[in-house]
PDB file of N, CA and C in Angstrom:
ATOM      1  N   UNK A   1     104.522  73.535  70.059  1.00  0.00           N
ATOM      2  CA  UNK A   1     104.131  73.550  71.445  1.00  0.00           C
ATOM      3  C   UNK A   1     103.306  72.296  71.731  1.00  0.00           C
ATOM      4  N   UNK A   2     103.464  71.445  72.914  1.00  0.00           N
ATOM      5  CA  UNK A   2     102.831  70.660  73.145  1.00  0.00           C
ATOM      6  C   UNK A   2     101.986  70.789  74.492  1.00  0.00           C
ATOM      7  N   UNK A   3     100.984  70.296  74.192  1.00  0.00           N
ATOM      8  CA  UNK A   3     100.404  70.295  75.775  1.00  0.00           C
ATOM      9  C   UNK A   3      99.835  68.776  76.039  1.00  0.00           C
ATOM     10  N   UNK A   4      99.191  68.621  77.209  1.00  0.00           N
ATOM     11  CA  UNK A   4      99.312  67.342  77.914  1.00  0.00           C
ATOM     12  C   UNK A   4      97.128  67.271  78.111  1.00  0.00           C
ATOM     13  N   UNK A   5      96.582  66.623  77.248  1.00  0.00           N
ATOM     14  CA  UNK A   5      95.330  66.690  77.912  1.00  0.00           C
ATOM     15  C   UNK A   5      95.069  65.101  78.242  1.00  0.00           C
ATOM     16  N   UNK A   6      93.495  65.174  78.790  1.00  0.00           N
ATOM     17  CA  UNK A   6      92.825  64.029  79.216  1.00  0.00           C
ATOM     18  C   UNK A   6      91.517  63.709  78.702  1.00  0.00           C
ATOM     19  N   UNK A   7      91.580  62.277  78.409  1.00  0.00           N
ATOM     20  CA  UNK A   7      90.599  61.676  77.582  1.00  0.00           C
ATOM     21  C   UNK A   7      89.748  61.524  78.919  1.00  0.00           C
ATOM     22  N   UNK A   8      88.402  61.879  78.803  1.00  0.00           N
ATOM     23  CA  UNK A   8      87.287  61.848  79.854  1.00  0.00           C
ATOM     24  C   UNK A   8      86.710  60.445  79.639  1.00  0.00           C
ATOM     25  N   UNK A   9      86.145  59.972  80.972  1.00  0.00           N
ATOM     26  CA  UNK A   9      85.123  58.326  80.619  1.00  0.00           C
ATOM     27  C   UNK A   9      84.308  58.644  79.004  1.00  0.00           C
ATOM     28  N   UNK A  10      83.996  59.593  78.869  1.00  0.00           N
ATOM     29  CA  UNK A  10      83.005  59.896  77.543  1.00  0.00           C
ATOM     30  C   UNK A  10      83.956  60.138  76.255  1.00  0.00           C
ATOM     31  N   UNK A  11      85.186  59.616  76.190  1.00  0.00           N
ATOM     32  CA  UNK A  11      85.984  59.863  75.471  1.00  0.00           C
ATOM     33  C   UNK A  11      86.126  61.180  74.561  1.00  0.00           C
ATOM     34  N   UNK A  12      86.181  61.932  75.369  1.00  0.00           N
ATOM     35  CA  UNK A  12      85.969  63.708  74.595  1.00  0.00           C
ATOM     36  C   UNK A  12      87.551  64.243  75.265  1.00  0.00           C
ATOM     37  N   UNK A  13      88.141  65.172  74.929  1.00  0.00           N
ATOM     38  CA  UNK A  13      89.571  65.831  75.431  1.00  0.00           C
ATOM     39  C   UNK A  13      89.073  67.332  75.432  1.00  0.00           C
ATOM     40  N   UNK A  14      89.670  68.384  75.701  1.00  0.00           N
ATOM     41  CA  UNK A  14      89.825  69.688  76.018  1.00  0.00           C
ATOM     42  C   UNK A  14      91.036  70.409  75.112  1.00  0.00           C
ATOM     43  N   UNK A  15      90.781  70.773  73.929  1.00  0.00           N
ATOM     44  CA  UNK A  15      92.012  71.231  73.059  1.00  0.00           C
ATOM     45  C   UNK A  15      92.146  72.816  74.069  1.00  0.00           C
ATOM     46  N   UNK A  16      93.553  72.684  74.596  1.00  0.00           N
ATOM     47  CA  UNK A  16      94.104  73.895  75.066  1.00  0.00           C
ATOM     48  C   UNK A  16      93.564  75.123  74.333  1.00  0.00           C
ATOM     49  N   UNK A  17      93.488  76.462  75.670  1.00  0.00           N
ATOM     50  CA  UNK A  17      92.923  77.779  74.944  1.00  0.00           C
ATOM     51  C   UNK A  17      94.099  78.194  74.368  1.00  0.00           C
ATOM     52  N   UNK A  18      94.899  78.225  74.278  1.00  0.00           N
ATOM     53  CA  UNK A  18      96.140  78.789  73.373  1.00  0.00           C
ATOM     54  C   UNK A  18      95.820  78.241  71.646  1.00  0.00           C
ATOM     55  N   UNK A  19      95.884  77.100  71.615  1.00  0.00           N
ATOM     56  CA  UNK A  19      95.592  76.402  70.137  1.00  0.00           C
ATOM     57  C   UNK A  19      93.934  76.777  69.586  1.00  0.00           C
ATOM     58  N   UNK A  20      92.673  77.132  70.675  1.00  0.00           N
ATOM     59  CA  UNK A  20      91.422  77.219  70.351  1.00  0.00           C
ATOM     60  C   UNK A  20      91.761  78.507  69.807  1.00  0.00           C
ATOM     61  N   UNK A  21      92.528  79.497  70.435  1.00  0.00           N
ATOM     62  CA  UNK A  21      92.267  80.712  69.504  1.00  0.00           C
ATOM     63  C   UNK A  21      93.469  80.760  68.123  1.00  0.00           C
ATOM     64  N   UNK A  22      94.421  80.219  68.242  1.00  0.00           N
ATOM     65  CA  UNK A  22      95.393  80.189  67.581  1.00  0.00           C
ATOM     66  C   UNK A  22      94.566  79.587  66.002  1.00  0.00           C
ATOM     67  N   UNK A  23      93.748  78.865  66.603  1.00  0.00           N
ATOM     68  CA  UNK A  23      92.811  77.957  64.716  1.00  0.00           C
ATOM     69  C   UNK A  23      90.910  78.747  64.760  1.00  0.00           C
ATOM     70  N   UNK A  24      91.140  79.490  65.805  1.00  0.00           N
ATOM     71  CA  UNK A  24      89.773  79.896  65.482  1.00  0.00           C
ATOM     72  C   UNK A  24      88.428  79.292  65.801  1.00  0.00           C
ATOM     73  N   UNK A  25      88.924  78.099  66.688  1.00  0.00           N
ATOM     74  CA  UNK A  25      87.955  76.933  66.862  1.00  0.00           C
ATOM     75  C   UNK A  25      86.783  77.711  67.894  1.00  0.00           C
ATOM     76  N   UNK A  26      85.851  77.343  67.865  1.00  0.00           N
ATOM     77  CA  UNK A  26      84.611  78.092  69.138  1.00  0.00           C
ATOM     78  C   UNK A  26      83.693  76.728  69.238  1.00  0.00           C
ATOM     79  N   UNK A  27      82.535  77.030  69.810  1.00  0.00           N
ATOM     80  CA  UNK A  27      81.337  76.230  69.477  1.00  0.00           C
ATOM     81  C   UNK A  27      80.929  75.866  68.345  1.00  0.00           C
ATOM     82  N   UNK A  28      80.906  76.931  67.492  1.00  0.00           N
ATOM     83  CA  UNK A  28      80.083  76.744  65.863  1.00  0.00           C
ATOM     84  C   UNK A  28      80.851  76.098  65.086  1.00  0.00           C
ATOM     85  N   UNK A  29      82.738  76.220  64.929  1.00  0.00           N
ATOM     86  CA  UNK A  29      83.346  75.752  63.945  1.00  0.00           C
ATOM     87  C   UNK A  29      83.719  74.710  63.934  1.00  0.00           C
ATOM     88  N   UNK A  30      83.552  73.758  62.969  1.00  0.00           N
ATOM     89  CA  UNK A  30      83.811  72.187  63.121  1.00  0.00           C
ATOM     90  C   UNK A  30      85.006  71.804  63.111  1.00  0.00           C
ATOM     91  N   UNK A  31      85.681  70.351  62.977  1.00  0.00           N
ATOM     92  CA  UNK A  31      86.875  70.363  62.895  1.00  0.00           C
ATOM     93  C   UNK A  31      86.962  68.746  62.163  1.00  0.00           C
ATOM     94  N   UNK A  32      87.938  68.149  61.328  1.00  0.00           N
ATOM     95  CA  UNK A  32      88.126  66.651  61.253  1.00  0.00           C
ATOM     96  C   UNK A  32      88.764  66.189  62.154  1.00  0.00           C
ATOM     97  N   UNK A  33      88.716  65.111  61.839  1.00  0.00           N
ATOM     98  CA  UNK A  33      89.388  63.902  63.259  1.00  0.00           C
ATOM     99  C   UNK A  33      89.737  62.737  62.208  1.00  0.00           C
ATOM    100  N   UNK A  34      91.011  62.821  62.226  1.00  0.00           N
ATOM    101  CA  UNK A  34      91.400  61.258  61.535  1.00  0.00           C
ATOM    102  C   UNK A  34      92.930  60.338  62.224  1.00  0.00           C
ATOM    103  N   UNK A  35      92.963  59.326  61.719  1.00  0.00           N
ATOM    104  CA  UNK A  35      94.216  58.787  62.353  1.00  0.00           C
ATOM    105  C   UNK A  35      95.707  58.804  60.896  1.00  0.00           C
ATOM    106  N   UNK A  36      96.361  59.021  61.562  1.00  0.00           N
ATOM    107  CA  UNK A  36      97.690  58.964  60.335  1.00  0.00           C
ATOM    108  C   UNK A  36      98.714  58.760  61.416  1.00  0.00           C
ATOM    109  N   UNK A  37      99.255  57.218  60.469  1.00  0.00           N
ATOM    110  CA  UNK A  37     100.595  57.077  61.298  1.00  0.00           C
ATOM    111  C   UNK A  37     100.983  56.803  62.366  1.00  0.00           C
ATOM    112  N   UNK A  38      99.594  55.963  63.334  1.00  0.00           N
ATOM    113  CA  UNK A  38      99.797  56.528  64.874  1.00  0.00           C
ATOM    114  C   UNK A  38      99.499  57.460  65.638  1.00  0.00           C
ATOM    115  N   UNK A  39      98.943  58.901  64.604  1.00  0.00           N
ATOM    116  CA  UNK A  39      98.621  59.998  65.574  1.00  0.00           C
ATOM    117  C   UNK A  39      97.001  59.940  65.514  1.00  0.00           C
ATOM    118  N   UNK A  40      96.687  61.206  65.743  1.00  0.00           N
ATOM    119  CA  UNK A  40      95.378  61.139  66.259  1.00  0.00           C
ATOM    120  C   UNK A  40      95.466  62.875  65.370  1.00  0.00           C
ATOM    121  N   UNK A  41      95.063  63.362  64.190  1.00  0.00           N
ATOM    122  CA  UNK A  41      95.411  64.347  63.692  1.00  0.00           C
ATOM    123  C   UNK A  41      93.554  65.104  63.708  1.00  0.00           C
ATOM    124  N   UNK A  42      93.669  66.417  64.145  1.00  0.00           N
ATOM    125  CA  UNK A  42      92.753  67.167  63.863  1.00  0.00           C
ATOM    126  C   UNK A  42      93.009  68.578  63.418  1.00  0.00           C
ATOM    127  N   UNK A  43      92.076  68.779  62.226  1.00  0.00           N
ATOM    128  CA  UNK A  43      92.210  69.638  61.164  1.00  0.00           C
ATOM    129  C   UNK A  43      91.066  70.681  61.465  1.00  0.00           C
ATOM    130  N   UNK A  44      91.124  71.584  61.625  1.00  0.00           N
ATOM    131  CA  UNK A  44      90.026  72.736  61.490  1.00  0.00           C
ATOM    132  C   UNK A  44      89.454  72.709  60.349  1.00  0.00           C
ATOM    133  N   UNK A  45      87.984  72.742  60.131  1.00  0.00           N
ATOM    134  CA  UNK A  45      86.840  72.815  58.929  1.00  0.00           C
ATOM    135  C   UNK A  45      86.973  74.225  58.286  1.00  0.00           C
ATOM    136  N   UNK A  46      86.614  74.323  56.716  1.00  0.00           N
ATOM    137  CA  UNK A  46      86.275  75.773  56.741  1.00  0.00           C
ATOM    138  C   UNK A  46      84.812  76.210  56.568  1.00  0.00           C
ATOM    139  N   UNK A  47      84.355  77.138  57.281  1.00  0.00           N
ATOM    140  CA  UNK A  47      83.318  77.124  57.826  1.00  0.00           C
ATOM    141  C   UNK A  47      82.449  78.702  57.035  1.00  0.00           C
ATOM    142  N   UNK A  48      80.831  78.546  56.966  1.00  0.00           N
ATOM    143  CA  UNK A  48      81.020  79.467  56.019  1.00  0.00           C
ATOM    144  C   UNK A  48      81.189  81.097  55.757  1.00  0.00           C
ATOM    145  N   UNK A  49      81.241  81.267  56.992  1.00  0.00           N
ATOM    146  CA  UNK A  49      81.512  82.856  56.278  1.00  0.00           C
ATOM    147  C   UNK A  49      83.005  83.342  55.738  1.00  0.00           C
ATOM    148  N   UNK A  50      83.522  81.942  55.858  1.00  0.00           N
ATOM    149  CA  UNK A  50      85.243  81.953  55.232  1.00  0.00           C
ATOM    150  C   UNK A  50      84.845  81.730  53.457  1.00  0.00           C
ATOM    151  N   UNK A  51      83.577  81.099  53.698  1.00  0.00           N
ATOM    152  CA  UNK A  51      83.489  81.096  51.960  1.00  0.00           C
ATOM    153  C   UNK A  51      82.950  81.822  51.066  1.00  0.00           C
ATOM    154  N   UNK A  52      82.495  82.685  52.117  1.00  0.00           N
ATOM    155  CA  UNK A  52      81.523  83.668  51.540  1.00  0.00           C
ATOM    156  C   UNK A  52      82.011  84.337  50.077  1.00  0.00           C
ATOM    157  N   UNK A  53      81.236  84.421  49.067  1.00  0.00           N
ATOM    158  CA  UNK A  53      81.724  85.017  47.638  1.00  0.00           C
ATOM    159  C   UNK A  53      82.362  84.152  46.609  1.00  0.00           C
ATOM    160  N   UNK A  54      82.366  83.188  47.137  1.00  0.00           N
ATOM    161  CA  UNK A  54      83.179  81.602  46.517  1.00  0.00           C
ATOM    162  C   UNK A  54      82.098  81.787  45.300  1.00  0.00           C
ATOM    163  N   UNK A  55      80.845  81.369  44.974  1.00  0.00           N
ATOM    164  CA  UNK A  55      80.223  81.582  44.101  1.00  0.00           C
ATOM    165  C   UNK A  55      79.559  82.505  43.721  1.00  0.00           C
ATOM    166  N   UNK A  56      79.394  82.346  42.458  1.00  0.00           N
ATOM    167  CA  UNK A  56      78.515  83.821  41.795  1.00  0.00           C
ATOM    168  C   UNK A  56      76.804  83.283  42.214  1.00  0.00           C
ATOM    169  N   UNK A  57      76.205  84.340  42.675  1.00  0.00           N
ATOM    170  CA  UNK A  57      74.531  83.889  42.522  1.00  0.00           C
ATOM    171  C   UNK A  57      73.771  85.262  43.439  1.00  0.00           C
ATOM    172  N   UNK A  58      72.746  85.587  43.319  1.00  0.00           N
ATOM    173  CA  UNK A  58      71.831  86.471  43.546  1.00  0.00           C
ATOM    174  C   UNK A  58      70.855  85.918  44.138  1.00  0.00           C
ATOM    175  N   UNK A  59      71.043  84.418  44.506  1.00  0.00           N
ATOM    176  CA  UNK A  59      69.876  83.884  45.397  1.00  0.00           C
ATOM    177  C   UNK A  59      70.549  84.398  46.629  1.00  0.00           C
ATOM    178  N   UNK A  60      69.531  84.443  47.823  1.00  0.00           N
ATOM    179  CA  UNK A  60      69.444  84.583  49.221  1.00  0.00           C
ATOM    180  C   UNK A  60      68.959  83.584  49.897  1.00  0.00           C
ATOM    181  N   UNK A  61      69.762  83.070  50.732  1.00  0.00           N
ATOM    182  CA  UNK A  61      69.224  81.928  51.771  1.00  0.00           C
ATOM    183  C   UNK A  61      69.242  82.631  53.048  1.00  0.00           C
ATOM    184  N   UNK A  62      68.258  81.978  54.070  1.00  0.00           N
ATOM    185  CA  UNK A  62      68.089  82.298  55.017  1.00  0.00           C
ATOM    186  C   UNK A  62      69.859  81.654  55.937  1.00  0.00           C
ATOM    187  N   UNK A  63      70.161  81.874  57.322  1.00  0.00           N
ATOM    188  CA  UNK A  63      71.667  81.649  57.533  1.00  0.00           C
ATOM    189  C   UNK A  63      71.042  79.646  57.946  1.00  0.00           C
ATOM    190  N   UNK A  64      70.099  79.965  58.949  1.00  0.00           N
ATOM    191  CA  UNK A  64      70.000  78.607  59.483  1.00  0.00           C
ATOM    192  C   UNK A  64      69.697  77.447  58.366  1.00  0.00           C
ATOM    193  N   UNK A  65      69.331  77.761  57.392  1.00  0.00           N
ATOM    194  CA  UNK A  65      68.824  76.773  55.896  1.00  0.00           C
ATOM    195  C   UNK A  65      70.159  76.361  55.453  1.00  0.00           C
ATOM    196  N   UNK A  66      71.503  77.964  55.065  1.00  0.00           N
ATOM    197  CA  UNK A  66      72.449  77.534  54.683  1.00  0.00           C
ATOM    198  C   UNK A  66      73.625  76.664  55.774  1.00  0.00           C
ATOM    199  N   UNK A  67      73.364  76.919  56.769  1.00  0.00           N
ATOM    200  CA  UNK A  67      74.119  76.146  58.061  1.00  0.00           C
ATOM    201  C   UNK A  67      73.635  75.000  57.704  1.00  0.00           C
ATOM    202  N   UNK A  68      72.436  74.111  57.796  1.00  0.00           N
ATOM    203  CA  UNK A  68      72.078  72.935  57.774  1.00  0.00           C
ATOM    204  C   UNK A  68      72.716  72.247  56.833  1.00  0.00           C
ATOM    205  N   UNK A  69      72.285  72.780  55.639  1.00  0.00           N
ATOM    206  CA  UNK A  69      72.964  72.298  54.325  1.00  0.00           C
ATOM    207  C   UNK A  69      74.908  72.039  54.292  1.00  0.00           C
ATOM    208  N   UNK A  70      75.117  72.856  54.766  1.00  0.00           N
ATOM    209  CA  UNK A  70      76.481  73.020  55.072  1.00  0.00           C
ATOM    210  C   UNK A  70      76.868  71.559  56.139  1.00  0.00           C
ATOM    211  N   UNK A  71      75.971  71.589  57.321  1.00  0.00           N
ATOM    212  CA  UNK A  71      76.330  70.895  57.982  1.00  0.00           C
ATOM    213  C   UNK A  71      76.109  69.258  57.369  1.00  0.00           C
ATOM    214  N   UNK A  72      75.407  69.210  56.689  1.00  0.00           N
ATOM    215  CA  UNK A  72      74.632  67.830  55.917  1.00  0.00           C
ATOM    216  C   UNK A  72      76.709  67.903  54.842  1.00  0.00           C
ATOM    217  N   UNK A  73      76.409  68.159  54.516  1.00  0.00           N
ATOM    218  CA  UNK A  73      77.770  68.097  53.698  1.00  0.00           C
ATOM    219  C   UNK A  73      78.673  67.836  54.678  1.00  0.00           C
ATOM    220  N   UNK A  74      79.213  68.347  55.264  1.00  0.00           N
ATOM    221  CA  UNK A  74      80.172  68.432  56.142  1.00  0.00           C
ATOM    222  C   UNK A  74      80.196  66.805  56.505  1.00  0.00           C
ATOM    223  N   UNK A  75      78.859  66.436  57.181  1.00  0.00           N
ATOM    224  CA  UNK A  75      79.000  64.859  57.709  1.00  0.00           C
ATOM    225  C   UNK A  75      78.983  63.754  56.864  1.00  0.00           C
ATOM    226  N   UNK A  76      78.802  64.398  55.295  1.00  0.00           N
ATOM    227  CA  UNK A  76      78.770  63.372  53.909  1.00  0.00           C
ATOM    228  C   UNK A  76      80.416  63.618  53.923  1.00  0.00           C
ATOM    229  N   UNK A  77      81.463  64.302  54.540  1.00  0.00           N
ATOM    230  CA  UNK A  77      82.310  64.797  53.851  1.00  0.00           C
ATOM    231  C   UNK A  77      82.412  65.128  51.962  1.00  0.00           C
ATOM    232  N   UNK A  78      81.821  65.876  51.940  1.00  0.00           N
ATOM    233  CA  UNK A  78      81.784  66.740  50.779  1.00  0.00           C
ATOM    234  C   UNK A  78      81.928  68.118  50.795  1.00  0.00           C
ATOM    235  N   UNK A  79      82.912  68.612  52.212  1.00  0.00           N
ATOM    236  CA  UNK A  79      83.030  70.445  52.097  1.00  0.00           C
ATOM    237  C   UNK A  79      84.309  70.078  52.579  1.00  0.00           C
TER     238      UNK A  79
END
């Protein structure tokens, strides 16, 4: 399916509500942005309560400590 958007003076676009729910995208979930080939390709992040149980551990983090951290990675690309 294709749809037709517009690059704003602030260079930002509007990903159609059909595709926002179709990948799960909201406010909170991030996404990549890269170029391949000519296109303009964006990838949905995985974000963490998709990872939840990934590791073994009995520590407890508070959510906003583990968001930060998460997000610090995310912009090192290292998640």
């Amino acid at each position: 399916m294709t749809h037709l958007v517009t690059v704003t003076s602030q260079g930002q676009i509007s990903i159609p509500a059909p595709l926002r729910r179709q990948f799960q995208l909201d406010k909170i979930r991030k996404a990549f942005v890269h170029a391949e080939n000519g296109k303009i390709i964006i990838t949905p992040s995985a974000d963490i309560p998709s990872l939840r149980g990934i590791f073994a551990s009995t520590k407890r983090l508070p959510y906003k400590t583990t968001r930060a951290a998460f997000e610090t990675a995310m912009s090192k690309g290292l998640a």
